[in-house]
PDB file of N, CA and C in Angstrom:
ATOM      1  N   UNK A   1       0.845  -1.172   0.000  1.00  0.00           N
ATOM      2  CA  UNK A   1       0.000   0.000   0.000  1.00  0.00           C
ATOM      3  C   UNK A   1       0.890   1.233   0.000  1.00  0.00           C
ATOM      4  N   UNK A   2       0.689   2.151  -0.528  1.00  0.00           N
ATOM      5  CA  UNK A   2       0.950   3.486  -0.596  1.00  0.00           C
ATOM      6  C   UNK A   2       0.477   4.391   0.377  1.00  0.00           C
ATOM      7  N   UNK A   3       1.170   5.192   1.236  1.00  0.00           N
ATOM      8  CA  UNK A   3       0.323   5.836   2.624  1.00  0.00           C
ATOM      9  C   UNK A   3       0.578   7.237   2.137  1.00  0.00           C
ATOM     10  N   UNK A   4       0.105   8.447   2.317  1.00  0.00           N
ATOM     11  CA  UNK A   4       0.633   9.772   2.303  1.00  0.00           C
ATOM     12  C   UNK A   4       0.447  10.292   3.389  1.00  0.00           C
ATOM     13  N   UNK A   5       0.965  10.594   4.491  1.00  0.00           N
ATOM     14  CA  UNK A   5       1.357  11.443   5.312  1.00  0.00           C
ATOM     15  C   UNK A   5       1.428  13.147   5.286  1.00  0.00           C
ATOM     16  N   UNK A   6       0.744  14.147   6.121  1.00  0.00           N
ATOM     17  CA  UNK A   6       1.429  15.280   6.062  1.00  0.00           C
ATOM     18  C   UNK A   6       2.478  16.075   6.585  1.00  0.00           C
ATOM     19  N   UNK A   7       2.875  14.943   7.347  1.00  0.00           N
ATOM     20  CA  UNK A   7       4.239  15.892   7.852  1.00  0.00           C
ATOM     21  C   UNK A   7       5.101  14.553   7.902  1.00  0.00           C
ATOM     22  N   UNK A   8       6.660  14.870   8.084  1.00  0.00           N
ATOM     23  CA  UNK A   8       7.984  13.963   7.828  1.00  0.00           C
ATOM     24  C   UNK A   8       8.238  13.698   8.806  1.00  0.00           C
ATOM     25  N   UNK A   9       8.123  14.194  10.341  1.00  0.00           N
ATOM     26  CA  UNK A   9       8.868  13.613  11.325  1.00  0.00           C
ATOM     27  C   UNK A   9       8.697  12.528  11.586  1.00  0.00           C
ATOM     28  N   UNK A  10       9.727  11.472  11.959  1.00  0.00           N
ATOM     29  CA  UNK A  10       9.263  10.217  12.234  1.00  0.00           C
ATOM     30  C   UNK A  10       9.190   9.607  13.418  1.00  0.00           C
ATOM     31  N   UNK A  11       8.904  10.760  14.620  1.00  0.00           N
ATOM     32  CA  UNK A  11       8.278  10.246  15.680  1.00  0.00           C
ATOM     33  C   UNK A  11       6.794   9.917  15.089  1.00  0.00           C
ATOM     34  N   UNK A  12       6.242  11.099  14.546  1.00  0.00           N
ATOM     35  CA  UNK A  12       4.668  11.353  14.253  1.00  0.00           C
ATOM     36  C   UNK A  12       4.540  10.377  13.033  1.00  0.00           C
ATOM     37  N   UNK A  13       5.517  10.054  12.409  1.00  0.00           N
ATOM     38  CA  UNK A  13       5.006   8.638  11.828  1.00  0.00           C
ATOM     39  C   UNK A  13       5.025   7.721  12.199  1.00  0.00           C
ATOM     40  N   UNK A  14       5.812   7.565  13.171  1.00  0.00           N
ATOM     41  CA  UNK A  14       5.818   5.899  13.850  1.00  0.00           C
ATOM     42  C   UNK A  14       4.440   6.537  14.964  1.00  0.00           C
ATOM     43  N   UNK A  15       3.563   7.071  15.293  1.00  0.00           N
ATOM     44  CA  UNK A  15       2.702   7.240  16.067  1.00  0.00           C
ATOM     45  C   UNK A  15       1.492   7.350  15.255  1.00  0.00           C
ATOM     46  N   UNK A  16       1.341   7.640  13.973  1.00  0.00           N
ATOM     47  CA  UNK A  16       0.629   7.788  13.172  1.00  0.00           C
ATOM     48  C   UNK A  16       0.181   6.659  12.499  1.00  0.00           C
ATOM     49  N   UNK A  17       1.366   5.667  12.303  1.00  0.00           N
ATOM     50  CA  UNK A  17       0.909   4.386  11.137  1.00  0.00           C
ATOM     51  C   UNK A  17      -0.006   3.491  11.292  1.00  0.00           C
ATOM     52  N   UNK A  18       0.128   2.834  12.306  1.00  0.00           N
ATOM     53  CA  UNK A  18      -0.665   1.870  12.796  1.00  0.00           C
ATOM     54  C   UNK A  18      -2.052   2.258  12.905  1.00  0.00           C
ATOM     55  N   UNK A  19      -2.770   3.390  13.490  1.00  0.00           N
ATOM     56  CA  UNK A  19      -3.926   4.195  12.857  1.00  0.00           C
ATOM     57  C   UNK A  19      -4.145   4.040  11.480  1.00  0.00           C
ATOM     58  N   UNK A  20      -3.744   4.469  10.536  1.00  0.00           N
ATOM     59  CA  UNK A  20      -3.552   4.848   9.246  1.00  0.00           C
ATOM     60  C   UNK A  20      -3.695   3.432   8.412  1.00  0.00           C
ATOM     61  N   UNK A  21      -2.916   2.689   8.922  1.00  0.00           N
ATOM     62  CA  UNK A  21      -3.062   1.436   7.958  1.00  0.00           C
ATOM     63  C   UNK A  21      -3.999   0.703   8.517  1.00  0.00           C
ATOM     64  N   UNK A  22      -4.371   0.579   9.669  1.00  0.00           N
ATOM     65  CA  UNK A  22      -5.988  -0.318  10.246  1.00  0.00           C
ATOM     66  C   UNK A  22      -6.972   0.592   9.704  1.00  0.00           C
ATOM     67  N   UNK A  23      -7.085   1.930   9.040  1.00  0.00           N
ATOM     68  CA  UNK A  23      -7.943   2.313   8.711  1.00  0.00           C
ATOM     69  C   UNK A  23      -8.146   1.979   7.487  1.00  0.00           C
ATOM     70  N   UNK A  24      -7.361   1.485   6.400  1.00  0.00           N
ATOM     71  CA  UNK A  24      -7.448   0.846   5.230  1.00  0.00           C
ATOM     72  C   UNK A  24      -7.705  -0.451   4.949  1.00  0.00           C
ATOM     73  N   UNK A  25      -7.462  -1.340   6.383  1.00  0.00           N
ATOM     74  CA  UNK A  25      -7.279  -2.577   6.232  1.00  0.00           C
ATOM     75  C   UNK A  25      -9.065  -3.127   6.168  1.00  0.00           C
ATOM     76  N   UNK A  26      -9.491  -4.201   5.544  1.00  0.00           N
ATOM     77  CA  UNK A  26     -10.662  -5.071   5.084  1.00  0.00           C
ATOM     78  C   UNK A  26     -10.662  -5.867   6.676  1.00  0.00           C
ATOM     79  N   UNK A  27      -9.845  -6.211   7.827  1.00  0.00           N
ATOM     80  CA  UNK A  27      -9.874  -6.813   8.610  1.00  0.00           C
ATOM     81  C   UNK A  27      -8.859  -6.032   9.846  1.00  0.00           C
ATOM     82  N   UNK A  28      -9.059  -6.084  10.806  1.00  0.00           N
ATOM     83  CA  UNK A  28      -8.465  -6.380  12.117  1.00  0.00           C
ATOM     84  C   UNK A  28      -6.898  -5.869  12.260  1.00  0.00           C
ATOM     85  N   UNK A  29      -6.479  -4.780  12.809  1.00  0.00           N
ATOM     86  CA  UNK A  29      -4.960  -4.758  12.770  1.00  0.00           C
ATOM     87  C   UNK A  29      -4.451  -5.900  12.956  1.00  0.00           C
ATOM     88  N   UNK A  30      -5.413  -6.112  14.397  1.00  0.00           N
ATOM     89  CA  UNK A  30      -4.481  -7.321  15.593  1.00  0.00           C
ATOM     90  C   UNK A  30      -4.297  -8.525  14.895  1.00  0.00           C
ATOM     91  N   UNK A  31      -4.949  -8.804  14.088  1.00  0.00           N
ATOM     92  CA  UNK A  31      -4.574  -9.876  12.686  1.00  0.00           C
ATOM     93  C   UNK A  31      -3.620  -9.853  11.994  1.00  0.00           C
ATOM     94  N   UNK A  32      -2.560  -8.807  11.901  1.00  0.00           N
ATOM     95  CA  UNK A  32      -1.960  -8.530  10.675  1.00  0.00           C
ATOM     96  C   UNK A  32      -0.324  -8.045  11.624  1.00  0.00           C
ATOM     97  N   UNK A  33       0.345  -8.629  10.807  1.00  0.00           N
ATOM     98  CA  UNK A  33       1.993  -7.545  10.574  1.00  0.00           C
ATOM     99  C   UNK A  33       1.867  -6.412   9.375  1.00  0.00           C
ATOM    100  N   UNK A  34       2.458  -5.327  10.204  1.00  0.00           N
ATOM    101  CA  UNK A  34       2.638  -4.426   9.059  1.00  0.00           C
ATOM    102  C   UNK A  34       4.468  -4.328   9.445  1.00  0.00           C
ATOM    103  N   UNK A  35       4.919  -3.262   8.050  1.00  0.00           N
ATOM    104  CA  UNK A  35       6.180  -2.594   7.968  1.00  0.00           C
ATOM    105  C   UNK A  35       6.080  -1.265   7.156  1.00  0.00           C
ATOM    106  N   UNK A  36       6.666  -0.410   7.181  1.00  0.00           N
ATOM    107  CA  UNK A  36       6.835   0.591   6.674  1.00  0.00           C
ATOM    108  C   UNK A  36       8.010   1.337   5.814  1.00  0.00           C
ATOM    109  N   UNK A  37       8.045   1.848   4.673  1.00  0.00           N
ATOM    110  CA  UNK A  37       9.396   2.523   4.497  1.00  0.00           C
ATOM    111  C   UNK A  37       9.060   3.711   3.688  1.00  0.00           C
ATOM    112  N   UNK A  38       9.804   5.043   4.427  1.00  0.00           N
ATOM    113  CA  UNK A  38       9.353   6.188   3.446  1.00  0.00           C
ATOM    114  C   UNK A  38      10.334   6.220   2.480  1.00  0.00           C
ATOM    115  N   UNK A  39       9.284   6.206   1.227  1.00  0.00           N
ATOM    116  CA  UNK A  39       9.432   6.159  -0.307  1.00  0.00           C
ATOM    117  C   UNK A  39      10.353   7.892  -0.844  1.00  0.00           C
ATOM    118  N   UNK A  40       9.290   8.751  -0.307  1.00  0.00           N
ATOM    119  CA  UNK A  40       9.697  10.250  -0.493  1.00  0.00           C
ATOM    120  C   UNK A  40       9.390  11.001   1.112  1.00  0.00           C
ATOM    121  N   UNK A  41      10.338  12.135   0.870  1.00  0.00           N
ATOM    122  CA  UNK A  41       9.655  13.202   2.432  1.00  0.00           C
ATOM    123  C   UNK A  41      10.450  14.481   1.476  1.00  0.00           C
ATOM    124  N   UNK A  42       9.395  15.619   1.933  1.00  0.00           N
ATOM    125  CA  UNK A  42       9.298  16.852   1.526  1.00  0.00           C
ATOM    126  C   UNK A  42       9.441  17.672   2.866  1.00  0.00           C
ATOM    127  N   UNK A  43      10.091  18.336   3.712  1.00  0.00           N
ATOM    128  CA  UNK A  43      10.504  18.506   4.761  1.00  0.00           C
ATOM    129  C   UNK A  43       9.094  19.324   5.215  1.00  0.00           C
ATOM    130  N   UNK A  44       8.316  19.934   4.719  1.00  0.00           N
ATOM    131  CA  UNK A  44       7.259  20.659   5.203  1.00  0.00           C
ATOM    132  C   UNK A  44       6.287  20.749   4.501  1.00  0.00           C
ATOM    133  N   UNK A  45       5.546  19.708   3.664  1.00  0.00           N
ATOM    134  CA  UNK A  45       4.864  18.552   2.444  1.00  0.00           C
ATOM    135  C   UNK A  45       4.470  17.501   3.096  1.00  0.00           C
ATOM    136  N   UNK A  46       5.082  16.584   3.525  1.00  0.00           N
ATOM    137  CA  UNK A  46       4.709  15.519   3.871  1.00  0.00           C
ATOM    138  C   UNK A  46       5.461  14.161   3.655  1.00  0.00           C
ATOM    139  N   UNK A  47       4.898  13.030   3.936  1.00  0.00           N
ATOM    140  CA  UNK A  47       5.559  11.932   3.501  1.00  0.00           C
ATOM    141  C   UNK A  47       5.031  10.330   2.640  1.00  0.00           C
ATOM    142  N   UNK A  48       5.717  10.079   1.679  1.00  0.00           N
ATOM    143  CA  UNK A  48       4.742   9.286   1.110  1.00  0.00           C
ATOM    144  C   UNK A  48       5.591   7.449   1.603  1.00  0.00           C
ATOM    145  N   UNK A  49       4.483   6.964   1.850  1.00  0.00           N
ATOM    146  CA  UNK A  49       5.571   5.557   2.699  1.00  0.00           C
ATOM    147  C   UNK A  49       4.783   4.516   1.609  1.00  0.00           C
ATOM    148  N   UNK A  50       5.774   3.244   1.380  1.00  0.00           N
ATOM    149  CA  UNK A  50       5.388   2.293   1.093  1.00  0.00           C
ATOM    150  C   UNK A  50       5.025   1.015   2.202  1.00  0.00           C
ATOM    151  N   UNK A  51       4.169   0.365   2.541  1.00  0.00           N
ATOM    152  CA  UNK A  51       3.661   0.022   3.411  1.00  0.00           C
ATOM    153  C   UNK A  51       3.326  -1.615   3.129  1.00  0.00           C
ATOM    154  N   UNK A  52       3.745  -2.276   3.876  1.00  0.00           N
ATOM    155  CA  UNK A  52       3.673  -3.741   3.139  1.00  0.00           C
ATOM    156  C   UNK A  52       2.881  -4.640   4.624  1.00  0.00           C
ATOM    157  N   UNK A  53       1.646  -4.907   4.822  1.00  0.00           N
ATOM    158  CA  UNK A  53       1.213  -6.335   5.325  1.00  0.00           C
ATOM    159  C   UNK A  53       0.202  -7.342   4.653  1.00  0.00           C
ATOM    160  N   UNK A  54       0.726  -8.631   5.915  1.00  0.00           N
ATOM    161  CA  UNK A  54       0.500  -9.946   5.999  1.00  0.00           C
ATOM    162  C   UNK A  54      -0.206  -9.650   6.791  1.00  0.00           C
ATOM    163  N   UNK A  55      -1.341 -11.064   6.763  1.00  0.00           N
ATOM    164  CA  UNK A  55      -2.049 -11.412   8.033  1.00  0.00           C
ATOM    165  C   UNK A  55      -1.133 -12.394   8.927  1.00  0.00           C
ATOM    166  N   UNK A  56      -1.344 -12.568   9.910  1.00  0.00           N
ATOM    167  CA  UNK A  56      -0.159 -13.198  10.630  1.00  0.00           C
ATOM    168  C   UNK A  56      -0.619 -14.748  10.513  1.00  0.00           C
ATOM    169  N   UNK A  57      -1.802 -14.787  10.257  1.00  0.00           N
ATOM    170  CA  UNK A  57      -2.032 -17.134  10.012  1.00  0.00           C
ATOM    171  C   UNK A  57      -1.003 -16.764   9.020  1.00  0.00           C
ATOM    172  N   UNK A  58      -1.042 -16.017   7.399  1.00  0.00           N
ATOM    173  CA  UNK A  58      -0.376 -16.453   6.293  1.00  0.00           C
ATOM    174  C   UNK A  58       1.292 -16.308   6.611  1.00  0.00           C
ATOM    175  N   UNK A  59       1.578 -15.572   7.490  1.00  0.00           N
ATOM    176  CA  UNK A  59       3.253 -15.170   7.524  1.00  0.00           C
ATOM    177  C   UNK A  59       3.660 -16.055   8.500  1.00  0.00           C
ATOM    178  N   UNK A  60       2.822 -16.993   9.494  1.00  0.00           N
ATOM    179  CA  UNK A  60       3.013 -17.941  10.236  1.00  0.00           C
ATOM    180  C   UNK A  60       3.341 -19.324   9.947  1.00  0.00           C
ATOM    181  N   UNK A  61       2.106 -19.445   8.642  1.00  0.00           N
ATOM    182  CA  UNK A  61       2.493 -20.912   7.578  1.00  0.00           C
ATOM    183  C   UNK A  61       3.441 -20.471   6.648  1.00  0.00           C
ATOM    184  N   UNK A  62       4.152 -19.661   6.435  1.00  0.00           N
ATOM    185  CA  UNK A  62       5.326 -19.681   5.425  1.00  0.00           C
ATOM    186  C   UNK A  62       6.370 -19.415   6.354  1.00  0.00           C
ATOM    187  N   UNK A  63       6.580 -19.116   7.702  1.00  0.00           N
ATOM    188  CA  UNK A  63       7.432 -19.735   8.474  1.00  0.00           C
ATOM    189  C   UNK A  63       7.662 -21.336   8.669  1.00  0.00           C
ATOM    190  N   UNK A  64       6.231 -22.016   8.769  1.00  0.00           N
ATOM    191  CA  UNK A  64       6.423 -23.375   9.210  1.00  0.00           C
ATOM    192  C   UNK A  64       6.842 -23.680   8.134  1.00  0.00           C
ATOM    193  N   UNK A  65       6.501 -23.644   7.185  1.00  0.00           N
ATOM    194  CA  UNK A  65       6.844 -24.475   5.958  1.00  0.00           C
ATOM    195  C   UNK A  65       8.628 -24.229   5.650  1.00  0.00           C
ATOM    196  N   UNK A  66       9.359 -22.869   5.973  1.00  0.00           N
ATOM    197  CA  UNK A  66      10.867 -22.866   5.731  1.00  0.00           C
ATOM    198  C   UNK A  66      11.409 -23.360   6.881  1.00  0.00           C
ATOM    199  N   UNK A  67      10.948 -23.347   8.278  1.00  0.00           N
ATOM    200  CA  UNK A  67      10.867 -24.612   9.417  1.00  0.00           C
ATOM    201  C   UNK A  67      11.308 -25.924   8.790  1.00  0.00           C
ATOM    202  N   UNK A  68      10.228 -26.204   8.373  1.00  0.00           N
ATOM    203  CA  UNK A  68      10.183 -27.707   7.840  1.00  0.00           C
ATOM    204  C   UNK A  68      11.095 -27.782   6.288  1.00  0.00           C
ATOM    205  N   UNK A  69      12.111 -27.089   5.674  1.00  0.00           N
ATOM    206  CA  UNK A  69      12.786 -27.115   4.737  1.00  0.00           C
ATOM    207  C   UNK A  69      14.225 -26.840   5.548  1.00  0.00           C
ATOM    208  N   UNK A  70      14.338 -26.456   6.637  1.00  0.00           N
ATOM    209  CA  UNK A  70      15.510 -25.869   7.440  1.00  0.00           C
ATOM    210  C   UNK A  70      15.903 -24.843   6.804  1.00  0.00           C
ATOM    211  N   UNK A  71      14.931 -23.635   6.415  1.00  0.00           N
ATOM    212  CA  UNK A  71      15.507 -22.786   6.405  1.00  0.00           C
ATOM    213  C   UNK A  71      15.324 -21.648   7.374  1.00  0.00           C
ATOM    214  N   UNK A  72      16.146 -20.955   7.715  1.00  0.00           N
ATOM    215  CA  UNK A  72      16.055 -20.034   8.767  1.00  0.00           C
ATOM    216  C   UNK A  72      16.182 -18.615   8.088  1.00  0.00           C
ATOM    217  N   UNK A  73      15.261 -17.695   7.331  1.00  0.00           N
ATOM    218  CA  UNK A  73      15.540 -16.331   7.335  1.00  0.00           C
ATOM    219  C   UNK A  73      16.028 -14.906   8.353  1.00  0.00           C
ATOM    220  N   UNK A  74      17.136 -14.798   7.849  1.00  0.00           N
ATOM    221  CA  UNK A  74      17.207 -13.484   8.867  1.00  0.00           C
ATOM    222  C   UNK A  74      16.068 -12.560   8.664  1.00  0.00           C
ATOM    223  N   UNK A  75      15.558 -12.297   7.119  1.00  0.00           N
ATOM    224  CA  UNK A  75      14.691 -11.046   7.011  1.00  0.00           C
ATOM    225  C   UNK A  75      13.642 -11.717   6.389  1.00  0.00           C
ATOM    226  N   UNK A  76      12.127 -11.380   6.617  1.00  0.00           N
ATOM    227  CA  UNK A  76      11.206 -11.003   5.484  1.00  0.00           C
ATOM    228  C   UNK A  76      10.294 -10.055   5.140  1.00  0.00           C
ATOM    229  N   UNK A  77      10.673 -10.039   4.136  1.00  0.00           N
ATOM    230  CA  UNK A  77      10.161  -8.424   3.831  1.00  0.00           C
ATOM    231  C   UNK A  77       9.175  -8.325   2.293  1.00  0.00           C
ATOM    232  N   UNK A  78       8.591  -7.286   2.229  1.00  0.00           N
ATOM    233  CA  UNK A  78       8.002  -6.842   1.162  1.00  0.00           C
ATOM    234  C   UNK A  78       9.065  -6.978  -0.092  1.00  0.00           C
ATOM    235  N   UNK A  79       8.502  -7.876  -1.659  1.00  0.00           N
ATOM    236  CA  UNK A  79       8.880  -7.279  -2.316  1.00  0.00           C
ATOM    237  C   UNK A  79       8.999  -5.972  -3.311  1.00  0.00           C
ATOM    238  N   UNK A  80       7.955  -5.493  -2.949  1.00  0.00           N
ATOM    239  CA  UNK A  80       7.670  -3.924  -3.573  1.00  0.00           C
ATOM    240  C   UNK A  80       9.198  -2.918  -2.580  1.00  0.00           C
ATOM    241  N   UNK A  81       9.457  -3.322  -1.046  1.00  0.00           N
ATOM    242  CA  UNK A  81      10.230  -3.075  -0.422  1.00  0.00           C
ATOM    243  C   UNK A  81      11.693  -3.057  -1.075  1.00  0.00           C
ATOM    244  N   UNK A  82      12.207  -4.038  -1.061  1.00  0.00           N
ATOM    245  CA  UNK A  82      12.973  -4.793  -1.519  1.00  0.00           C
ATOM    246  C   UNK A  82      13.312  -3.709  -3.434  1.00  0.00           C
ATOM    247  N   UNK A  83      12.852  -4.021  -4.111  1.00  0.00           N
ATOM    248  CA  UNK A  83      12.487  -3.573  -5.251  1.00  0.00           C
ATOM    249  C   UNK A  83      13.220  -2.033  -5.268  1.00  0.00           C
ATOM    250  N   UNK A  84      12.527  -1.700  -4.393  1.00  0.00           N
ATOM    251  CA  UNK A  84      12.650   0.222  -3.991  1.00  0.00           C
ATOM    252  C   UNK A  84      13.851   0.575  -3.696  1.00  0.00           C
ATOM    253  N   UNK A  85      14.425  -0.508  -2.549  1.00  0.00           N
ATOM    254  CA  UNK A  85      15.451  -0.302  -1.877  1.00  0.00           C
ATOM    255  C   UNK A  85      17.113  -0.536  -3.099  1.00  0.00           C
ATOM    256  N   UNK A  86      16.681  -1.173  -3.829  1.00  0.00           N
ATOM    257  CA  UNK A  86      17.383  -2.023  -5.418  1.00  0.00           C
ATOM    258  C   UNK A  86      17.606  -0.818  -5.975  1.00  0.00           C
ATOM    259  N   UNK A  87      16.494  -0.485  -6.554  1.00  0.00           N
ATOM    260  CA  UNK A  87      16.708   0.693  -7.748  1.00  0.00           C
ATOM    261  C   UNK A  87      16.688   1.895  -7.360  1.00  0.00           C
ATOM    262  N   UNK A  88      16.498   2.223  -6.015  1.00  0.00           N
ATOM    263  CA  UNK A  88      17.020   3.568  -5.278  1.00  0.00           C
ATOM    264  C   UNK A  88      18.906   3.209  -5.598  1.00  0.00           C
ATOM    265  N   UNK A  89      19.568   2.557  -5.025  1.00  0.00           N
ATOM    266  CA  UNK A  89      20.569   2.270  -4.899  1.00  0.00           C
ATOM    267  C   UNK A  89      21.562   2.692  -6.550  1.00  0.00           C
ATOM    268  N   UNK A  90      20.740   1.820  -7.460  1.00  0.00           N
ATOM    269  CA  UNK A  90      21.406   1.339  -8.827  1.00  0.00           C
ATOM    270  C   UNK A  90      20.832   3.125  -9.790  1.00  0.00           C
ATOM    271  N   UNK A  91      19.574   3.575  -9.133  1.00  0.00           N
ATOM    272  CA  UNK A  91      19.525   4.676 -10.189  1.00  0.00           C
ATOM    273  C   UNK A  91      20.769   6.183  -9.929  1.00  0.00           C
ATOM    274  N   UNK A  92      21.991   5.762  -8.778  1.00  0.00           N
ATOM    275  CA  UNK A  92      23.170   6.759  -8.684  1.00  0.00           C
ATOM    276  C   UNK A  92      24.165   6.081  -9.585  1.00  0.00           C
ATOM    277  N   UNK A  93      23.590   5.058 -10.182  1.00  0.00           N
ATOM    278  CA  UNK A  93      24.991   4.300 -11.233  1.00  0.00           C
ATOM    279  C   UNK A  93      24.277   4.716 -12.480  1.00  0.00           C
ATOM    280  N   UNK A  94      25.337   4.797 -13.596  1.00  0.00           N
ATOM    281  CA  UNK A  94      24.878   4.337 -14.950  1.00  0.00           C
ATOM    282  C   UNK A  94      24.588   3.157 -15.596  1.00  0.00           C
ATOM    283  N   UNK A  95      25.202   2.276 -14.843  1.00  0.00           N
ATOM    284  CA  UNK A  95      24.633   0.735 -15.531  1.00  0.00           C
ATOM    285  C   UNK A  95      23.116   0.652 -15.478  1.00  0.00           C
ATOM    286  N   UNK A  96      22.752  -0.417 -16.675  1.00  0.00           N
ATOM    287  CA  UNK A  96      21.488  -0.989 -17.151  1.00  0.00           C
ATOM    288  C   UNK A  96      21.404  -2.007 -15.403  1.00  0.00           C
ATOM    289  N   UNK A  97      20.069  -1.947 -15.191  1.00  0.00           N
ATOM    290  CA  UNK A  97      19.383  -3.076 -14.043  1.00  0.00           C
ATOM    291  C   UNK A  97      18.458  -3.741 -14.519  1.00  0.00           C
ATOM    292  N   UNK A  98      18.269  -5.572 -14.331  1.00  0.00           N
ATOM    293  CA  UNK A  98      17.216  -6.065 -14.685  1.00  0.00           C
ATOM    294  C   UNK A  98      17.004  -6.784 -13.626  1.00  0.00           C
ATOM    295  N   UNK A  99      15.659  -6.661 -13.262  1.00  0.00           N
ATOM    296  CA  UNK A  99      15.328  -7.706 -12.249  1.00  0.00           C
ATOM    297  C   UNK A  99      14.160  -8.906 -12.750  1.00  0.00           C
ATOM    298  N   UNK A 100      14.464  -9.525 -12.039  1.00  0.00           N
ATOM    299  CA  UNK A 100      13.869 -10.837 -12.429  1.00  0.00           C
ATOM    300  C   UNK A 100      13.384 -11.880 -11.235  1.00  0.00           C
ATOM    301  N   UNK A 101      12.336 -11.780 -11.350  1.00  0.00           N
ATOM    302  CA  UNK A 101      10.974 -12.641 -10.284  1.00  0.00           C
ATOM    303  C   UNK A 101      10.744 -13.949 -10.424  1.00  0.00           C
ATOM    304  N   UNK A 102      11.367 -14.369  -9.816  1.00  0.00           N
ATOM    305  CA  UNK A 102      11.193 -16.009 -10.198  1.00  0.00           C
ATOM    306  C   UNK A 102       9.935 -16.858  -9.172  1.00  0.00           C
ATOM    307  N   UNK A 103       9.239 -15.983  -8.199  1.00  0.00           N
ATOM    308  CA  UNK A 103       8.385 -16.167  -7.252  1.00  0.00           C
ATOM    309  C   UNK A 103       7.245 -16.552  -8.300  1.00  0.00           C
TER     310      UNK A 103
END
């Protein structure tokens, strides 16, 4: 999800989100993991965040299941996250980037 915010500080966004995204959500915060990452901030504009949840049954059975493969993740995260964090990085280079989704 895409959030817009009007102001950048990120006390008042970390006090703000969890409001903000249960107000969008079809179900139950207390159901759900969220995460957050601001996309853009305009110092006296606002802030636009990319916003990524799971319900916690579904992020619970794709734990058991890498459980039961032995795998142990340090991170999981959004790929829209992930993605952002990529081509933020690669658009200060001149090289060509291709990504590729094999999910």
């Amino acid at each position: 999800h895409q959030l817009a915010l009007p102001f950048s500080d990120p006390k008042r966004i970390d006090a703000t989100i969890a409001f903000e995204v249960g107000s969008q959500l079809p179900f139950d915060l207390e159901e759900a993991v969220f995460d957050y990452q601001v996309a853009s901030q305009v110092k006296d504009k606002g802030s636009e965040l990319l916003v990524g949840v799971v319900r916690r049954q579904e992020l619970a059975t794709l734990m058991s299941l890498l459980n039961e493969l032995g795998v142990d993740p340090r991170v999981i995260t959004h790929p829209g996250i992930t993605y952002q964090n990529l081509l933020l990085q690669e658009a200060e280079s001149d090289e060509s980037v291709a990504i590729v989704d094999l999910a």
